[in-house]
C-alpha atoms as a PDB file:
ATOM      1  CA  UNK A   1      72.540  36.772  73.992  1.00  0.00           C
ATOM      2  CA  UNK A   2      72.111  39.243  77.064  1.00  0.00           C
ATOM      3  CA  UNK A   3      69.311  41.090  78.043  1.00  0.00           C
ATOM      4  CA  UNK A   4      70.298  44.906  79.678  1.00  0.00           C
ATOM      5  CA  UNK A   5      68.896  48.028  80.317  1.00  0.00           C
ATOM      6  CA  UNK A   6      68.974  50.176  77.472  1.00  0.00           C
ATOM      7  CA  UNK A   7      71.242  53.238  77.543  1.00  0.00           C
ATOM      8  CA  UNK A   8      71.602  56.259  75.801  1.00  0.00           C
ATOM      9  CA  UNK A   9      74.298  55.019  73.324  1.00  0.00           C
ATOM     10  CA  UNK A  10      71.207  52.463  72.522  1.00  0.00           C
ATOM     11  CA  UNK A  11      69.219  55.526  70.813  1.00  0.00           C
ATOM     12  CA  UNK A  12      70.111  55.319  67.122  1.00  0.00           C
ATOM     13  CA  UNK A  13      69.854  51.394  67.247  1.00  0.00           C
ATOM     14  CA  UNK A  14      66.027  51.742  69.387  1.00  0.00           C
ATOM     15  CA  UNK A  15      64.621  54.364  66.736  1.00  0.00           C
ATOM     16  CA  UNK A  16      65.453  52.367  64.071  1.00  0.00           C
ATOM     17  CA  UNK A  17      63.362  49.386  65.120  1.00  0.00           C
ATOM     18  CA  UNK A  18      60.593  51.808  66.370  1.00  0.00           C
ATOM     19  CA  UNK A  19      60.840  53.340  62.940  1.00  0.00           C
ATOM     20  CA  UNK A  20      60.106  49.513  60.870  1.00  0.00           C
ATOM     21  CA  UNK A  21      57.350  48.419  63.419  1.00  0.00           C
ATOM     22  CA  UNK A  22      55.312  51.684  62.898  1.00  0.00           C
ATOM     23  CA  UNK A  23      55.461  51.335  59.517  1.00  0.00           C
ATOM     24  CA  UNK A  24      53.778  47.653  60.129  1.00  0.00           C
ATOM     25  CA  UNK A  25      51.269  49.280  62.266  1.00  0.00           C
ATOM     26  CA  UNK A  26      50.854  52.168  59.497  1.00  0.00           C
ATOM     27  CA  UNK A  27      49.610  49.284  56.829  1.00  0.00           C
ATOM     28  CA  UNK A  28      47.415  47.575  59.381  1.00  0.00           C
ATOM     29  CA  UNK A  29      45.654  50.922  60.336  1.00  0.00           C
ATOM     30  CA  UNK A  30      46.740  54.014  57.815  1.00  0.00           C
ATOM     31  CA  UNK A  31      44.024  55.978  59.682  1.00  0.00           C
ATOM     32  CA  UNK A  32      45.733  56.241  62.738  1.00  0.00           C
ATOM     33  CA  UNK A  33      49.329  55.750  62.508  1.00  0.00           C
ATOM     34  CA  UNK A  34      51.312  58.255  60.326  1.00  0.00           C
ATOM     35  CA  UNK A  35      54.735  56.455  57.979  1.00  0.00           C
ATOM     36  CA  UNK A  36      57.797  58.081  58.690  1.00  0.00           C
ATOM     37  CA  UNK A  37      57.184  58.560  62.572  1.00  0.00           C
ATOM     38  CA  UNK A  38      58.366  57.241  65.538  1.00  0.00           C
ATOM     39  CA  UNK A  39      56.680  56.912  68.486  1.00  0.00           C
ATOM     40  CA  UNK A  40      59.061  58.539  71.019  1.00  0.00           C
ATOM     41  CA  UNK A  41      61.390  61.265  69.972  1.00  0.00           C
ATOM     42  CA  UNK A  42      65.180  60.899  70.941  1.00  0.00           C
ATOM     43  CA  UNK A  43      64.581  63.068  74.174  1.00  0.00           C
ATOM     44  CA  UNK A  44      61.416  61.336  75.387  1.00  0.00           C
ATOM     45  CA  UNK A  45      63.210  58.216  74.933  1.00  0.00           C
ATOM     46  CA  UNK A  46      66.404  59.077  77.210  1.00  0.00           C
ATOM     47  CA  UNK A  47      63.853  60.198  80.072  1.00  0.00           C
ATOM     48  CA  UNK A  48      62.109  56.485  79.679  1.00  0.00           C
ATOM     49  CA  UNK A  49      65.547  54.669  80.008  1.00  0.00           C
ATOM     50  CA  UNK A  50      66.237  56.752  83.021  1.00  0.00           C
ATOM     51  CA  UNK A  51      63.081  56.472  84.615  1.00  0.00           C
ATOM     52  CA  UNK A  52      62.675  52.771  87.189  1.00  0.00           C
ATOM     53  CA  UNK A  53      58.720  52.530  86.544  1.00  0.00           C
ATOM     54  CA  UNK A  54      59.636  52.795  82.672  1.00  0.00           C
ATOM     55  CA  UNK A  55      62.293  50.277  82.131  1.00  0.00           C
ATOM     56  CA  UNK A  56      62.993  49.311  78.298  1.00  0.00           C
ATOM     57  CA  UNK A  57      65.145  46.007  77.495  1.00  0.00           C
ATOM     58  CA  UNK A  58      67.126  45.160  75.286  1.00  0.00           C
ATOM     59  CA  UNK A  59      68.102  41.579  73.634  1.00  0.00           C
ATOM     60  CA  UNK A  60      72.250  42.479  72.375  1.00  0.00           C
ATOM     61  CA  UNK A  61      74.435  39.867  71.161  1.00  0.00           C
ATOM     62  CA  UNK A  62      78.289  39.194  72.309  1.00  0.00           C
ATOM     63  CA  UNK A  63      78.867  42.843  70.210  1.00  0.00           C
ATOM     64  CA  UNK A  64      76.280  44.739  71.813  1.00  0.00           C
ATOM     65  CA  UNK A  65      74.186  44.640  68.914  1.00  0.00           C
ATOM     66  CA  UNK A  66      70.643  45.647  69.836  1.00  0.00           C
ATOM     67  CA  UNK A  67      68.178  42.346  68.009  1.00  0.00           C
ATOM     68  CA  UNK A  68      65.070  42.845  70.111  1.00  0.00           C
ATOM     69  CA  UNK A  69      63.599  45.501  72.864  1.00  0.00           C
ATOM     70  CA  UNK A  70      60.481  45.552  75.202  1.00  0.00           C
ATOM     71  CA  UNK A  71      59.366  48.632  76.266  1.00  0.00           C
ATOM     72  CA  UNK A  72      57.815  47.887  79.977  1.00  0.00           C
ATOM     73  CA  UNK A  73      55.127  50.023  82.108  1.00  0.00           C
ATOM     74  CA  UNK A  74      55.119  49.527  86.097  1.00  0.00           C
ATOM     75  CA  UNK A  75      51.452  50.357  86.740  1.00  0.00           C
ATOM     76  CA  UNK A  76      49.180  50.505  90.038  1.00  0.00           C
ATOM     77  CA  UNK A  77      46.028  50.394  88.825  1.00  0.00           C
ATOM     78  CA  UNK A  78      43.619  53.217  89.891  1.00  0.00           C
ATOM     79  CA  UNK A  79      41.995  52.591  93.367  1.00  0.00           C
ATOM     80  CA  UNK A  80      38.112  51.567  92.929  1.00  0.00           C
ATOM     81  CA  UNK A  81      36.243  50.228  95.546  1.00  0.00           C
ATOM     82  CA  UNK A  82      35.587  47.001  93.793  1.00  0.00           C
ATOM     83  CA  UNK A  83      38.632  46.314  92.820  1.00  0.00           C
ATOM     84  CA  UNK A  84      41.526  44.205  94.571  1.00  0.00           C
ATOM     85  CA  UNK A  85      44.513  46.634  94.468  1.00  0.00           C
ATOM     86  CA  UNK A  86      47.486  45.140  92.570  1.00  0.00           C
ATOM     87  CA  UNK A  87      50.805  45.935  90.411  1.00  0.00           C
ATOM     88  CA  UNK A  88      50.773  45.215  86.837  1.00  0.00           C
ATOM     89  CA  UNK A  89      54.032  44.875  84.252  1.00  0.00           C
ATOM     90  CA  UNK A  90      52.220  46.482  81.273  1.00  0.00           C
ATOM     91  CA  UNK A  91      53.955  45.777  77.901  1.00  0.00           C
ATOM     92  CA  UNK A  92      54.491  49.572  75.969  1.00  0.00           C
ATOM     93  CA  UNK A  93      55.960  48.011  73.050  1.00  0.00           C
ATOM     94  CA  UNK A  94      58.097  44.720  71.707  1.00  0.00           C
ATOM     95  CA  UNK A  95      59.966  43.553  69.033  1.00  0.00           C
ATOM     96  CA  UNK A  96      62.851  41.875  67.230  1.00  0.00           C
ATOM     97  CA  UNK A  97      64.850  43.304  64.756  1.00  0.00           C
ATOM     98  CA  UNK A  98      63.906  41.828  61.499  1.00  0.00           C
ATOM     99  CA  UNK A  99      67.636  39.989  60.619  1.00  0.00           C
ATOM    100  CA  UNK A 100      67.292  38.281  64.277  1.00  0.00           C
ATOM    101  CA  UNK A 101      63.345  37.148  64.059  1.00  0.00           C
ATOM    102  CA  UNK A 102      63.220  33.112  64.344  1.00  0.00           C
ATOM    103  CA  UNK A 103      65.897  32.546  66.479  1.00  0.00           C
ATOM    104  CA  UNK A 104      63.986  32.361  69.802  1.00  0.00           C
ATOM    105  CA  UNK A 105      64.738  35.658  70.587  1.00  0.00           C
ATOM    106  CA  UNK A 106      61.457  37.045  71.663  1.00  0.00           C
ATOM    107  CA  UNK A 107      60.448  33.909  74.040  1.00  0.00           C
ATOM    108  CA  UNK A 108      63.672  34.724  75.968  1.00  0.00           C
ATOM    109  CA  UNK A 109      62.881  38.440  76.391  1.00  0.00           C
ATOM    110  CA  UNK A 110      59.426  37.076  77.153  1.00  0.00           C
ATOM    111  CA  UNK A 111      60.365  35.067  79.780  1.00  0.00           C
ATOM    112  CA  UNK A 112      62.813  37.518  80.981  1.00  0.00           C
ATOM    113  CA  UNK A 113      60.233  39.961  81.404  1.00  0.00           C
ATOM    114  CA  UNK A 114      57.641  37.419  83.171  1.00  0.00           C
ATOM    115  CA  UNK A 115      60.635  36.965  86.093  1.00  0.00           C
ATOM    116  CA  UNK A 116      60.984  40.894  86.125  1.00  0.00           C
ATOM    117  CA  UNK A 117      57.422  41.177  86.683  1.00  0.00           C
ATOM    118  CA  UNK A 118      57.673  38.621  89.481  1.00  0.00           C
ATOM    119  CA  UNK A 119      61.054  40.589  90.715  1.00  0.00           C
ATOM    120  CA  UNK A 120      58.614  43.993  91.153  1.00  0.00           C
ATOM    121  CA  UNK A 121      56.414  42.401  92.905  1.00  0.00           C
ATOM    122  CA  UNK A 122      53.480  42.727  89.801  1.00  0.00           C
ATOM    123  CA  UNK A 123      50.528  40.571  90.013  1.00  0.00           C
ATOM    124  CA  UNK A 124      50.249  40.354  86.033  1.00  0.00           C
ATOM    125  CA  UNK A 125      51.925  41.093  82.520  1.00  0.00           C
ATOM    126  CA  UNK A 126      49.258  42.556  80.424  1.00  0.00           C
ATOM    127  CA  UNK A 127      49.600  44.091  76.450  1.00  0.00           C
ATOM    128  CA  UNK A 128      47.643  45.452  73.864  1.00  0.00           C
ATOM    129  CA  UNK A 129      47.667  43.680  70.376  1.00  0.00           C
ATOM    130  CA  UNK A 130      46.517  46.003  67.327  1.00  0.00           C
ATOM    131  CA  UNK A 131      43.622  43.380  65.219  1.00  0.00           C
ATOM    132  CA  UNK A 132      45.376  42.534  61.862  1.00  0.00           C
ATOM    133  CA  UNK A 133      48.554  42.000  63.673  1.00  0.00           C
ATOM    134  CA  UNK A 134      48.334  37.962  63.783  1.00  0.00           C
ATOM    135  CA  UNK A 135      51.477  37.002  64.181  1.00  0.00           C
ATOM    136  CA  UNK A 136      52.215  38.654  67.699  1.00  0.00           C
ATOM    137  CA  UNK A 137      49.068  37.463  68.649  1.00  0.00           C
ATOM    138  CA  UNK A 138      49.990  33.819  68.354  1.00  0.00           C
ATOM    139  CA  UNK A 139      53.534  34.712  69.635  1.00  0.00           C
ATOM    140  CA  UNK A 140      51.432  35.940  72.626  1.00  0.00           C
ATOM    141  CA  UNK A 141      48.971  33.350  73.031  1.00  0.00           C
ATOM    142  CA  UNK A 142      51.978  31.065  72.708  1.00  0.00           C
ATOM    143  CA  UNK A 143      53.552  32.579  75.828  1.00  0.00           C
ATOM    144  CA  UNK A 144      50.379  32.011  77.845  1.00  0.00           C
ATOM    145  CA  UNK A 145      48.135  35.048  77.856  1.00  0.00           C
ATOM    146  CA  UNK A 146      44.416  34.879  77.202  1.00  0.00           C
ATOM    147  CA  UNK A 147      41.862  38.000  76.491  1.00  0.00           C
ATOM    148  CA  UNK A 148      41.642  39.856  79.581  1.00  0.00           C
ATOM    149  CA  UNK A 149      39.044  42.155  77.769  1.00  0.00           C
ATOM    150  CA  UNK A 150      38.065  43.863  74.805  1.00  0.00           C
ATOM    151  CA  UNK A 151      38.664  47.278  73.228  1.00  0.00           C
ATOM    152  CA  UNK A 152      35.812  47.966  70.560  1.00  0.00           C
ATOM    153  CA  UNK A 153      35.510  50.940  67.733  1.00  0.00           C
ATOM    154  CA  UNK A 154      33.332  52.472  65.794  1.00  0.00           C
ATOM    155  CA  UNK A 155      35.208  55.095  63.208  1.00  0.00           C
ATOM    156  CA  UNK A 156      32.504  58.203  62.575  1.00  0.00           C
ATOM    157  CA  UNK A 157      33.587  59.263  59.065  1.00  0.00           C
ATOM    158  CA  UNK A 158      31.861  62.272  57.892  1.00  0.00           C
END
């Protein structure tokens, strides 16, 4: 396995695992994710491979199959006065193409992405995990991370 920079010839294979974790994300919340989507249209996604503060990864085996991507973030935070001013790798999106799940394959991008953090000069890796979706929770808490805080809702329905 290698982990690269995705590339435009990477589109078709990067939509199509965009496509089958939306549709995960559609059954845990059908009120705010639409089936049949994506979240990044072919254009949007060439200007996020070409953009530094926006890298996405990808996991490809010996034949440059695509099995797993991370989607990455470089963010300041914005200044405050009560805040220590750091660099943060913020996780957009992850995941592992279905056929290549249980093999280790996430861990590895995982900790490839913990020593590109480190690389940048970022003082943290931070996420957000929709409730419902368990199983990259664990995965997560696995890796280390902890709560760093809370988002909460309240749906108004007419």
């Amino acid at each position: 396995m290698n982990i690269r920079r995705a590339e435009e010839k990477d589109l078709d294979q990067v939509l199509a695992l965009l496509s089958d974790l939306l549709e995960l994300h559609a059954k845990l919340r059908p009120d705010i994710f639409i089936p049949g989507t994506t979240k990044y249209t072919r254009e949007e996604l060439l200007d996020i491979f070409a953009n530094d503060e926006t890298p996405v990864f990808l996991a490809v085996d010996e034949n440059d199959e695509m099995m797993g991507y991370v989607f990455c973030v470089i963010q300041d935070p914005p200044f405050t006065t009560n805040m220590v001013q750091f660099k943060t790798l913020f996780i957009d999106d992850f995941g592992v193409v279905e056929k290549h799940r249980g093999r280790h394959i996430a861990t590895k991008m995982f900790e490839f992405i913990k020593e590109e953090a480190k690389r940048r000069g970022c003082y943290d890796v931070t996420l957000n995990v929709w409730e419902g979706n368990d199983s990259a929770r664990k995965f997560y808490e696995n890796m280390g991370m902890f709560v760093k805080e809370t988002q909460m809702e309240l749906v108004l329905e007419d």
